[in-house]
N, C-alpha and C. Protein backbone atom coordinates (compact mmCIF):
# COMPACT_ATOMS: atom_id res chain seq x y z
N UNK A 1 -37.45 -82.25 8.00
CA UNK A 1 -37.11 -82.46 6.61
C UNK A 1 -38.16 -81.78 5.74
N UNK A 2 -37.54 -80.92 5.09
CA UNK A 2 -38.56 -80.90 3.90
C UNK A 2 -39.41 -81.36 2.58
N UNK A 3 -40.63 -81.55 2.28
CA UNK A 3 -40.53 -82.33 1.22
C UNK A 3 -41.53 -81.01 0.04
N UNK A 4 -41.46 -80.43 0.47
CA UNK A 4 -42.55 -79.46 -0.35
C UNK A 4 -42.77 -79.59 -2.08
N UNK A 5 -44.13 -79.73 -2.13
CA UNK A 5 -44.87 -80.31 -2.89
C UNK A 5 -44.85 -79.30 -4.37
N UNK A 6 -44.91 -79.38 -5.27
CA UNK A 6 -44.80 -78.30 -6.70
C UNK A 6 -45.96 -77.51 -6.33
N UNK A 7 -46.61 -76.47 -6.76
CA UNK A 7 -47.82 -75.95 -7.42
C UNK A 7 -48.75 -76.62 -7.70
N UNK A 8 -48.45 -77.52 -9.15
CA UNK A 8 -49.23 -78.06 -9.72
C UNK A 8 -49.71 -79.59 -8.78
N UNK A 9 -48.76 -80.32 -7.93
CA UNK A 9 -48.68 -80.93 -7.05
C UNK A 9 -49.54 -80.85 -5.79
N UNK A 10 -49.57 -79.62 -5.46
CA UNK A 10 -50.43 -78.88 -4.12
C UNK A 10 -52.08 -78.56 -4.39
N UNK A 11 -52.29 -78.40 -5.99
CA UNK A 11 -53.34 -78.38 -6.53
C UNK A 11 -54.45 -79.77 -6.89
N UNK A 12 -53.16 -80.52 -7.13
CA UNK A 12 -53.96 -82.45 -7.09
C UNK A 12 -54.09 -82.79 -5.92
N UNK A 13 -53.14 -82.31 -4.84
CA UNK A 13 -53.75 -82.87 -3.54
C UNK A 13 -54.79 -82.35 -3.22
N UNK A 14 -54.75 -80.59 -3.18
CA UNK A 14 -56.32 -80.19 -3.01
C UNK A 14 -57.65 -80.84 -3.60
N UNK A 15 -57.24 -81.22 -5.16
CA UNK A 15 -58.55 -81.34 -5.83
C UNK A 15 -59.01 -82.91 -5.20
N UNK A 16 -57.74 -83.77 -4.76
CA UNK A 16 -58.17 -84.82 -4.45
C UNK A 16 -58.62 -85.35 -2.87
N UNK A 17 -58.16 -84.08 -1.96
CA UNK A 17 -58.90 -84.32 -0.44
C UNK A 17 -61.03 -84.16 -0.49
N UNK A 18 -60.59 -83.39 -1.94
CA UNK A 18 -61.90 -82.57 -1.79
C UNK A 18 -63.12 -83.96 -1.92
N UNK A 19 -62.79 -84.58 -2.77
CA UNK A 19 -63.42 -85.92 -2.92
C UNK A 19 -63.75 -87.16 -1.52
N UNK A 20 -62.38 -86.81 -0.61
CA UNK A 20 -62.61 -87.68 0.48
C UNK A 20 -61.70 -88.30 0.41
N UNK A 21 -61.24 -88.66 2.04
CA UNK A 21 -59.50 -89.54 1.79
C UNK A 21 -60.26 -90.96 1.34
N UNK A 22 -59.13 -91.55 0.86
CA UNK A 22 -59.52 -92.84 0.26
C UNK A 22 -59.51 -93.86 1.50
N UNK A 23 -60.67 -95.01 1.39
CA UNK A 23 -60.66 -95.80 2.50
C UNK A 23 -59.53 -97.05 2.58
N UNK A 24 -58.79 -96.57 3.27
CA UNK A 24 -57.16 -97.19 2.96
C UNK A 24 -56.73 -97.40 4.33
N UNK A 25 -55.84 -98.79 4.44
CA UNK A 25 -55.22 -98.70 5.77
C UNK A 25 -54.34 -97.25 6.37
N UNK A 26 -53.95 -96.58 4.87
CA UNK A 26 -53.15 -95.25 4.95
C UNK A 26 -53.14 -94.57 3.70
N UNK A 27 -54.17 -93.66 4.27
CA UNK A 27 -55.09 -92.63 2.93
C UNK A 27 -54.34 -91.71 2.77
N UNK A 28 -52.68 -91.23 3.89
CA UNK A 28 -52.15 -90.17 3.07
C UNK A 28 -51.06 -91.08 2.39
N UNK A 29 -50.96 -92.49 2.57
CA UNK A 29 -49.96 -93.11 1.48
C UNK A 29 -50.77 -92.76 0.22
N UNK A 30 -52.00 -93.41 0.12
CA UNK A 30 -52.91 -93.45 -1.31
C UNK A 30 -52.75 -92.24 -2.41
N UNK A 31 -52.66 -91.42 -1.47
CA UNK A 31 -52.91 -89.69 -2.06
C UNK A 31 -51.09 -89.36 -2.34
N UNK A 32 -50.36 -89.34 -1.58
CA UNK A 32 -49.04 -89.37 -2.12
C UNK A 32 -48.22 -89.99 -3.07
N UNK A 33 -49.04 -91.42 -3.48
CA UNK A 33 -48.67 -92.19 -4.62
C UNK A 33 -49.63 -91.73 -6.02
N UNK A 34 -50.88 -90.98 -5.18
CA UNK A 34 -51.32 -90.36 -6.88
C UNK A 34 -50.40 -89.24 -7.19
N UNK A 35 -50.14 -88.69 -6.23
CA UNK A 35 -49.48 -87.36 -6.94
C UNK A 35 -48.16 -87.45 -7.19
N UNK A 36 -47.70 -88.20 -6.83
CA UNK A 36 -45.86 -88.80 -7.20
C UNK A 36 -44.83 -88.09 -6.25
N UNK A 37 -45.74 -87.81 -4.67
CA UNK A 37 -44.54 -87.64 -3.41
C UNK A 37 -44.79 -89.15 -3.09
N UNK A 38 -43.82 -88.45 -1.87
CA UNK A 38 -44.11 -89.85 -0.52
C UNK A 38 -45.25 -89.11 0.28
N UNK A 39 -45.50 -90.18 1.32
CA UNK A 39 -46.80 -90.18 1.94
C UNK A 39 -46.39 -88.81 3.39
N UNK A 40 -44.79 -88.37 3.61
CA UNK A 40 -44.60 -87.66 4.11
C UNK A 40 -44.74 -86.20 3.90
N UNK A 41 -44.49 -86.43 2.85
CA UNK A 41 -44.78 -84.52 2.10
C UNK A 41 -46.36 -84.60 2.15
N UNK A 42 -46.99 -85.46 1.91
CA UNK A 42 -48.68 -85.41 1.84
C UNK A 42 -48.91 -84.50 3.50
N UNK A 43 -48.56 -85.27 4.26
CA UNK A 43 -48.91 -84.87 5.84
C UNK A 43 -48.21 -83.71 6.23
N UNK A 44 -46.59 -83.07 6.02
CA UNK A 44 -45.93 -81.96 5.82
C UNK A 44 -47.62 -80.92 4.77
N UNK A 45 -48.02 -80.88 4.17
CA UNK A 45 -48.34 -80.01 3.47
C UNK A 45 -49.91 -79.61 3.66
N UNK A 46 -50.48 -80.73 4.34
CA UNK A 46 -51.91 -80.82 5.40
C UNK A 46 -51.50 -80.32 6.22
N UNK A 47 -50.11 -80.30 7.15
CA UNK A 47 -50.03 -79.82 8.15
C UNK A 47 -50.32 -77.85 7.88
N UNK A 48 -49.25 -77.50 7.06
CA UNK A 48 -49.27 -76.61 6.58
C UNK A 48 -50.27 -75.81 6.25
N UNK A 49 -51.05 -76.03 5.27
CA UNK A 49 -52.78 -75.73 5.66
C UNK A 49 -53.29 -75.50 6.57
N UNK A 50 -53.25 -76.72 7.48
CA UNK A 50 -53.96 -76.16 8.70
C UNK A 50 -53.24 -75.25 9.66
N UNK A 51 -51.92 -74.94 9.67
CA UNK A 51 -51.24 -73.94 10.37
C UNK A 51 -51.73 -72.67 9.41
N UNK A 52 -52.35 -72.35 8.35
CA UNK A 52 -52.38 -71.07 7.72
C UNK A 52 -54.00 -71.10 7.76
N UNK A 53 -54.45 -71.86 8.06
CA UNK A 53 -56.07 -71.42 8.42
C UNK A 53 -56.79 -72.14 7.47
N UNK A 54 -56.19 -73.09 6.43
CA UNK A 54 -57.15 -73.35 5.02
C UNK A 54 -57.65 -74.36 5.94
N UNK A 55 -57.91 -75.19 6.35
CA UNK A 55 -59.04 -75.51 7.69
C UNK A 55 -58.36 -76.20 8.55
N UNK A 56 -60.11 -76.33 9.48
CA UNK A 56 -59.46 -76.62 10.94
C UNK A 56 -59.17 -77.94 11.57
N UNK A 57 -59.79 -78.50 10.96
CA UNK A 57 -59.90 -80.21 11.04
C UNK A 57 -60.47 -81.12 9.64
N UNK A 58 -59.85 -82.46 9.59
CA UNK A 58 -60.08 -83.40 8.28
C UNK A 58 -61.56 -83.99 9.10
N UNK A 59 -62.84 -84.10 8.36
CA UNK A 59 -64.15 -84.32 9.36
C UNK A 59 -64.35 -86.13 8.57
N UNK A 60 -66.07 -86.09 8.45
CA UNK A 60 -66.34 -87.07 7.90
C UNK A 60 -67.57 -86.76 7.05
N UNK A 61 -67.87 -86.57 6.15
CA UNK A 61 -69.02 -86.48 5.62
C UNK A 61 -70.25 -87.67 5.50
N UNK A 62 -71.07 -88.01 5.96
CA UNK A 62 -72.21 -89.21 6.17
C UNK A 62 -73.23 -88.81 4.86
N UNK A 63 -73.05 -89.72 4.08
CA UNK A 63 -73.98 -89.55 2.96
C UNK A 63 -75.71 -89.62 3.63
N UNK A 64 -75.79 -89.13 4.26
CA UNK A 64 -77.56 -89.27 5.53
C UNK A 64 -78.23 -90.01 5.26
N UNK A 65 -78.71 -89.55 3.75
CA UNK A 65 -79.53 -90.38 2.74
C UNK A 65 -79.50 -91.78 2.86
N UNK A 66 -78.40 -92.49 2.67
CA UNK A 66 -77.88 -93.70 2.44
C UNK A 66 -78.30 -94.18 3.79
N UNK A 67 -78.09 -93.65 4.75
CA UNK A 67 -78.35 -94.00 5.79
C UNK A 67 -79.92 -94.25 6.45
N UNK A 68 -80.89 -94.34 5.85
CA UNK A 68 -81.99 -93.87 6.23
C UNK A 68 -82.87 -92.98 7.18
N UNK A 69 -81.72 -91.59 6.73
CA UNK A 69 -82.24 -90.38 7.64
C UNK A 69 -82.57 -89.43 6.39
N UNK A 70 -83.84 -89.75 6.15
CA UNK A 70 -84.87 -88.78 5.00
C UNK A 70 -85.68 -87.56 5.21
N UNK A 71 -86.02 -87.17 6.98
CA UNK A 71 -86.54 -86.32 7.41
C UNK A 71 -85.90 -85.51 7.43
N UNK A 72 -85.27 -84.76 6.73
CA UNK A 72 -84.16 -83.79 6.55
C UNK A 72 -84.52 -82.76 6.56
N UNK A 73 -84.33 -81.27 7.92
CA UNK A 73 -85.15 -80.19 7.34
C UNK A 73 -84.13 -79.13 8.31
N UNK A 74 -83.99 -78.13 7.69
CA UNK A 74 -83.27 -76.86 7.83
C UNK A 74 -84.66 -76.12 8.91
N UNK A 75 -84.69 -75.66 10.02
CA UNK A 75 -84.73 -74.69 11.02
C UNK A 75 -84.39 -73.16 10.54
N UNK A 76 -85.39 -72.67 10.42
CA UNK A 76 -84.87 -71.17 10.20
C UNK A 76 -85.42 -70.37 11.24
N UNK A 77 -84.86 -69.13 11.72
CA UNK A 77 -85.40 -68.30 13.12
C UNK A 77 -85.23 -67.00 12.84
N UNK A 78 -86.01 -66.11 12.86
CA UNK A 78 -85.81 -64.66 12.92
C UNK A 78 -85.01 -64.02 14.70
N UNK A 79 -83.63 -64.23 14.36
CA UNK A 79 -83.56 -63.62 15.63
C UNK A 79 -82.60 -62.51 15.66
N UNK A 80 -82.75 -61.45 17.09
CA UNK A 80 -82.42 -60.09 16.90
C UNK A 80 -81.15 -60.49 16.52
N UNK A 81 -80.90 -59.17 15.88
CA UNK A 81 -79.74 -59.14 15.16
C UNK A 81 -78.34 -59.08 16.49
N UNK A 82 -78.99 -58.22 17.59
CA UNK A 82 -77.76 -58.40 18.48
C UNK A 82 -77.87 -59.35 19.27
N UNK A 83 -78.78 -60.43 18.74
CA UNK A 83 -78.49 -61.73 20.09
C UNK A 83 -78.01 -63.13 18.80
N UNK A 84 -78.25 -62.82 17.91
CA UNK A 84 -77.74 -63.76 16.53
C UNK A 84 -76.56 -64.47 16.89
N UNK A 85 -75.28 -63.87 17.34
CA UNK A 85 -74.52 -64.28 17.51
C UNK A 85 -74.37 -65.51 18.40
N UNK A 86 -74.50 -65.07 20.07
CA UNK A 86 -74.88 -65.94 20.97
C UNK A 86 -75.43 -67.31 20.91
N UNK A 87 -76.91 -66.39 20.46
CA UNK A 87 -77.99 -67.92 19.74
C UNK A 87 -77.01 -68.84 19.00
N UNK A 88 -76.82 -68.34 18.03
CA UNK A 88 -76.03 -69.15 16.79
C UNK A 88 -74.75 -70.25 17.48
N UNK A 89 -74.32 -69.45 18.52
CA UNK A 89 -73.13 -70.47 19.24
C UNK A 89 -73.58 -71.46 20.29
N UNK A 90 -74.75 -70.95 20.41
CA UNK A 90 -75.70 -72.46 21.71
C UNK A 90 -76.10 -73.17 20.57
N UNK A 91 -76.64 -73.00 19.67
CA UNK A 91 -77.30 -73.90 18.83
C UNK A 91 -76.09 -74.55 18.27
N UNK A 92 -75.45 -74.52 17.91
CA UNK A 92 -74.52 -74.72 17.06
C UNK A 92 -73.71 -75.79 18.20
N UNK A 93 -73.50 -76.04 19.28
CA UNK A 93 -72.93 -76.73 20.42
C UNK A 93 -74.47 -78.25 20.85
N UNK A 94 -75.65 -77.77 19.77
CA UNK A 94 -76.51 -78.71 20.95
C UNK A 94 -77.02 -79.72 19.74
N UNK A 95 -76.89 -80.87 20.96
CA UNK A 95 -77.27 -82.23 19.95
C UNK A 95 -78.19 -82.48 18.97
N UNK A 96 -78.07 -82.79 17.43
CA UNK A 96 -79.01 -82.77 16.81
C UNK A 96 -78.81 -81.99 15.51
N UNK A 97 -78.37 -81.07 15.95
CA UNK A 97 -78.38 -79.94 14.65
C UNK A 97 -76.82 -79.96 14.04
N UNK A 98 -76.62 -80.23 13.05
CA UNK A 98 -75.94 -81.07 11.89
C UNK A 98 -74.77 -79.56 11.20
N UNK A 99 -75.54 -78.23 11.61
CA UNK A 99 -74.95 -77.12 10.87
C UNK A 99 -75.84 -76.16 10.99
N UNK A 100 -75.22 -74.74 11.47
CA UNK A 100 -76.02 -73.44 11.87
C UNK A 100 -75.56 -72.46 11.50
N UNK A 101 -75.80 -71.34 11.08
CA UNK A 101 -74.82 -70.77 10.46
C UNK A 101 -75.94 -69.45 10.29
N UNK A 102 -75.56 -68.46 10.53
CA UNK A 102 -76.18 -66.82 10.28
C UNK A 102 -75.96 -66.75 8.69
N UNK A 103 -76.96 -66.32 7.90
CA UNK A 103 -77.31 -65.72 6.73
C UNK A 103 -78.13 -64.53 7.00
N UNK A 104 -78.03 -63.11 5.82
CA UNK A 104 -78.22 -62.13 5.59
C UNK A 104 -79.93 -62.50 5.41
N UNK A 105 -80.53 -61.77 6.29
CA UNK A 105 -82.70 -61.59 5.67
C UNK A 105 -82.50 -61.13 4.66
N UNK A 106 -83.68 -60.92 3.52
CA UNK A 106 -84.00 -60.67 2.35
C UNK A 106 -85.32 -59.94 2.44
N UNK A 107 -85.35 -59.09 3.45
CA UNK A 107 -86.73 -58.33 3.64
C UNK A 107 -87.05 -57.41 2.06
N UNK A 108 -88.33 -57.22 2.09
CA UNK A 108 -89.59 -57.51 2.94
C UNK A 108 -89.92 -59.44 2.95
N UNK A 109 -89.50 -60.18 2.17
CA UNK A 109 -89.73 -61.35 1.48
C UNK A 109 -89.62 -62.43 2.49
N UNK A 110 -88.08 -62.43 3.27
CA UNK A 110 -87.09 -63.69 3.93
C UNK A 110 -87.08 -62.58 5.32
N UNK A 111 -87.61 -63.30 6.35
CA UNK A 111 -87.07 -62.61 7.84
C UNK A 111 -85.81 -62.91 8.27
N UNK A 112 -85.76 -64.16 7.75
CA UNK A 112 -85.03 -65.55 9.07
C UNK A 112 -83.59 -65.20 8.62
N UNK A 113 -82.37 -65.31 10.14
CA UNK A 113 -81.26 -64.76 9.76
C UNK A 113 -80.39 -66.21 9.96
N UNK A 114 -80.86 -67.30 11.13
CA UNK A 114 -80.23 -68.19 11.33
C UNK A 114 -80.74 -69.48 10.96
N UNK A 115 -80.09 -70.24 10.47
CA UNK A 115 -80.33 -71.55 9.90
C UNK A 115 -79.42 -72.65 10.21
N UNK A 116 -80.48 -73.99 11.03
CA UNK A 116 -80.07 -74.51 11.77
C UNK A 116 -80.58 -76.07 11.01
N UNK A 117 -79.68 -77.16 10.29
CA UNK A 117 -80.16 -77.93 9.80
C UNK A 117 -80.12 -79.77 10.73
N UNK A 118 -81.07 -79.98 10.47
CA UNK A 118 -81.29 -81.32 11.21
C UNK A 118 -81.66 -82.87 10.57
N UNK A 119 -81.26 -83.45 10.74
CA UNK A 119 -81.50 -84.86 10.41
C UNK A 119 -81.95 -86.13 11.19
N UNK A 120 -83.09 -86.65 10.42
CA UNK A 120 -83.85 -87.26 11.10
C UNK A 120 -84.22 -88.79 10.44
N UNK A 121 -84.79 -89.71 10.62
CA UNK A 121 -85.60 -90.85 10.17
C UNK A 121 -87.02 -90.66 9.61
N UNK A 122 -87.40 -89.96 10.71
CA UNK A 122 -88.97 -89.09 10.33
C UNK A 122 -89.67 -87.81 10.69
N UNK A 123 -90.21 -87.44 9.67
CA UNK A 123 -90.55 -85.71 10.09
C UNK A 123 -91.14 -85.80 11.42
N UNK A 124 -92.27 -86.24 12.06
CA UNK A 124 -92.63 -86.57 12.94
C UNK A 124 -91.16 -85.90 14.70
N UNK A 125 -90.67 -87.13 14.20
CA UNK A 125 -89.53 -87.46 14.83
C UNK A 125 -88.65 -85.94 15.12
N UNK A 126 -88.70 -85.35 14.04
CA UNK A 126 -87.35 -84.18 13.88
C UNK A 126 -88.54 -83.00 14.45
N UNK A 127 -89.46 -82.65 14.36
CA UNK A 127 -90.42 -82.22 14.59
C UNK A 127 -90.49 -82.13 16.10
N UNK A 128 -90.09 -82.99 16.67
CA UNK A 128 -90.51 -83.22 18.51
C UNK A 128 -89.32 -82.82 18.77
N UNK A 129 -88.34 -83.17 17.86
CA UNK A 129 -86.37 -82.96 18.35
C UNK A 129 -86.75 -81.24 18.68
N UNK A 130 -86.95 -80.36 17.15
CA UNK A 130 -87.05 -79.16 17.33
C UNK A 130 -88.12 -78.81 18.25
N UNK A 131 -89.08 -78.96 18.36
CA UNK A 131 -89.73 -78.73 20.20
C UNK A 131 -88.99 -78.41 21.20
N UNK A 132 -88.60 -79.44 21.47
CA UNK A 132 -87.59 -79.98 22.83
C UNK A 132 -86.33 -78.47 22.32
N UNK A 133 -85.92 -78.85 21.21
CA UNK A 133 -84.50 -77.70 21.20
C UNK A 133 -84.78 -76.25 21.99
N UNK A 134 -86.55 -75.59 20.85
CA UNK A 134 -86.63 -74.21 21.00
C UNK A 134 -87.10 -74.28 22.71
N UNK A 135 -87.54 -74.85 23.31
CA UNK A 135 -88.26 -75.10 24.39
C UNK A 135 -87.16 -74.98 25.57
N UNK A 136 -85.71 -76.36 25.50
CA UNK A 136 -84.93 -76.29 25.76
C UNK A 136 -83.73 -74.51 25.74
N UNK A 137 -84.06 -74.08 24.89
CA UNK A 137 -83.26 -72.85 24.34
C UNK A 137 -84.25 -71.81 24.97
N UNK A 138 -85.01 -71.46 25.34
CA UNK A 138 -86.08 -70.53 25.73
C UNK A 138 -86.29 -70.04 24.08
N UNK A 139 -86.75 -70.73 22.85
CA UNK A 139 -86.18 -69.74 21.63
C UNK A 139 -88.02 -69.92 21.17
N UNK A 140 -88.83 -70.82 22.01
CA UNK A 140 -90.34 -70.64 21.33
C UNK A 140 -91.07 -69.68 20.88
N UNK A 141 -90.85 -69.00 21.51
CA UNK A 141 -91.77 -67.51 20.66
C UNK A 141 -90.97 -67.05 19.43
N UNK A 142 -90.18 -67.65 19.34
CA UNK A 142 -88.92 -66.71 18.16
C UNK A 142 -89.75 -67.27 17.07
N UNK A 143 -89.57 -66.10 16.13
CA UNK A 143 -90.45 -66.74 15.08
C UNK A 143 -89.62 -67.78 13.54
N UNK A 144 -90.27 -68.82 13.57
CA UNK A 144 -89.47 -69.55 12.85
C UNK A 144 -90.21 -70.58 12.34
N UNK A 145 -89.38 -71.31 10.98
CA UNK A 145 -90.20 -72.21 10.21
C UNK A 145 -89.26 -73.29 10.53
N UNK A 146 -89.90 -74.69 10.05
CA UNK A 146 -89.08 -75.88 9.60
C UNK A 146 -89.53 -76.18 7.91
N UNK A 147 -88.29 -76.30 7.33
CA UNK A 147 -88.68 -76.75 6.20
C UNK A 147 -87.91 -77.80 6.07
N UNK A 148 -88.36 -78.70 5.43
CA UNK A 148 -88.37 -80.01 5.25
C UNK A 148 -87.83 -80.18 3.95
N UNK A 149 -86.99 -81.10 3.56
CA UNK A 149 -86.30 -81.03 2.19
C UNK A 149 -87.39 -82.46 1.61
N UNK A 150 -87.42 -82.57 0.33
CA UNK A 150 -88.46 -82.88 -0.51
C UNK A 150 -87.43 -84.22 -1.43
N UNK A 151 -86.28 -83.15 -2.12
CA UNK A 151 -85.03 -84.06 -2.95
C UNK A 151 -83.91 -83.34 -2.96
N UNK A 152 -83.28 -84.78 -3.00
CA UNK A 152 -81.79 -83.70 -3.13
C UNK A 152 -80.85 -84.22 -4.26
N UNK A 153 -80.23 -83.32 -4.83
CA UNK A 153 -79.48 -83.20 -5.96
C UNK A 153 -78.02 -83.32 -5.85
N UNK A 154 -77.40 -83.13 -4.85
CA UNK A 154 -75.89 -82.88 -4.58
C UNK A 154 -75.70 -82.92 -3.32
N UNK A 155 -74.73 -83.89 -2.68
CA UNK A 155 -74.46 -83.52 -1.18
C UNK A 155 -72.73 -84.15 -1.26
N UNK A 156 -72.06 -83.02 -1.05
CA UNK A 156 -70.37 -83.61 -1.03
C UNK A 156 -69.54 -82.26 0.05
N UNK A 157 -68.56 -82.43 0.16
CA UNK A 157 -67.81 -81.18 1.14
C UNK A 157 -67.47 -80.41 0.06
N UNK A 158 -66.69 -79.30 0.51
CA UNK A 158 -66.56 -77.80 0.39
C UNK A 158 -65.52 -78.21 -1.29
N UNK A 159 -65.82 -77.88 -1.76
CA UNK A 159 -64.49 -77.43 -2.96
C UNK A 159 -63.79 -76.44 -3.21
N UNK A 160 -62.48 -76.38 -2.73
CA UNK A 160 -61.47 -75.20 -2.76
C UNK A 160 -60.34 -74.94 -4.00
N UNK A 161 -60.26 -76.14 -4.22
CA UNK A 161 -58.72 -75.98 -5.67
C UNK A 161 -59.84 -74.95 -6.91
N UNK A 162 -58.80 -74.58 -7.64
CA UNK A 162 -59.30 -73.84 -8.73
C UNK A 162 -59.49 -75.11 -9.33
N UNK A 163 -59.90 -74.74 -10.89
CA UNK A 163 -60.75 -75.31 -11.67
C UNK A 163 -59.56 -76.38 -12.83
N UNK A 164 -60.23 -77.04 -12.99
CA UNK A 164 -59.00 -77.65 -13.79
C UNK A 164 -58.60 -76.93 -14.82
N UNK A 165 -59.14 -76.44 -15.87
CA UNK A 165 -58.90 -75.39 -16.34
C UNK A 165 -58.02 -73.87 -16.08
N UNK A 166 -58.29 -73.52 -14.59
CA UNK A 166 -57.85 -72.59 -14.25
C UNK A 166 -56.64 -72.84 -13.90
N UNK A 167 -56.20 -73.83 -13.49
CA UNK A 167 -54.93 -74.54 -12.96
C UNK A 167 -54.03 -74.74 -13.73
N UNK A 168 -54.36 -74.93 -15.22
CA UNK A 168 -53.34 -75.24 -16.64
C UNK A 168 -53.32 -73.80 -16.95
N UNK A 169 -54.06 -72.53 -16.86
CA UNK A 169 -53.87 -71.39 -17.49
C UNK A 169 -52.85 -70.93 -16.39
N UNK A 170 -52.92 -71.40 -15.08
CA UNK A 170 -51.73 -70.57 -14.03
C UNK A 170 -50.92 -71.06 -13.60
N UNK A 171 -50.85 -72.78 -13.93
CA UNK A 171 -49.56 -74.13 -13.27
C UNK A 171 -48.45 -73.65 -14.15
């Protein structure tokens, strides 16, 4: 059956996954009664998405903070450019590290191409984790920092819908 959703319709669901499903016995009922489907076209049109690539899975975001994991520090590594890849997919598979992801150096200034972020209770603590990782990884000699986050200003998932604004100039 089809239930396909308007434009302007497909745009409130976007703007409103982006926030987080609602904690509901049934969060695609919640979201289908804001936007004025049924809770079937909600799941028809998630499905859809994820058959066209707009992503791969619904996750969970852990506010860390809240949680009392404050040792929070991003891993950065200068590594060759033709082993980046590889690296990036072991790290990215091993316990601990939260998100890894290859970024462009900024030479002469920035070496580091991969960035590998971790969360902890205490620097101490995250400090021995990354030991054990590069040690574990043969990656010790690679040259690399931990930096440690200090404060944070914003932590929410990805935002994809256009702008509310942009949405009334093209709905």
């Amino acid at each position: 059956m089809n239930h396909a959703l308007s434009p302007a319709q497909a745009i409130s669901l976007r703007r409103l996954l982006e926030t987080g499903l609602p904690l509901a016995p049934r969060p695609y009922q919640v979201l289908a009664e804001q936007i004025g489907v049924d809770e079937a076209a909600v799941v028809e049109q998630m499905q859809q998405w994820q058959a066209e690539g707009l992503f791969r899975r619904v996750g969970l975001v852990l506010k860390h903070r809240a949680l009392g994991f404050l040792a929070n520090a991003m891993l950065v590594m200068d590594i060759p450019d033709e082993q980046v890849e590889a690296v990036g997919l072991r790290l990215g598979q091993a316990p601990g590290i939260n998100l890894c992801y290859e970024r462009p150096r900024r030479l002469p200034h920035w070496r580091y191409n991969l960035f590998c972020m971790v969360h902890g209770r205490e620097r101490e603590q995250v400090r021995q984790q990354i030991a054990r990782l590069l040690a574990e990884q043969q990656l010790s000699e690679v040259p690399h920092q931990l930096l440690f986050s200090s404060r944070a200003f914003k932590q929410c998932g990805g935002r994809y819908a256009p702008a509310e604004t942009e949405a009334v100039r093209h709905g």
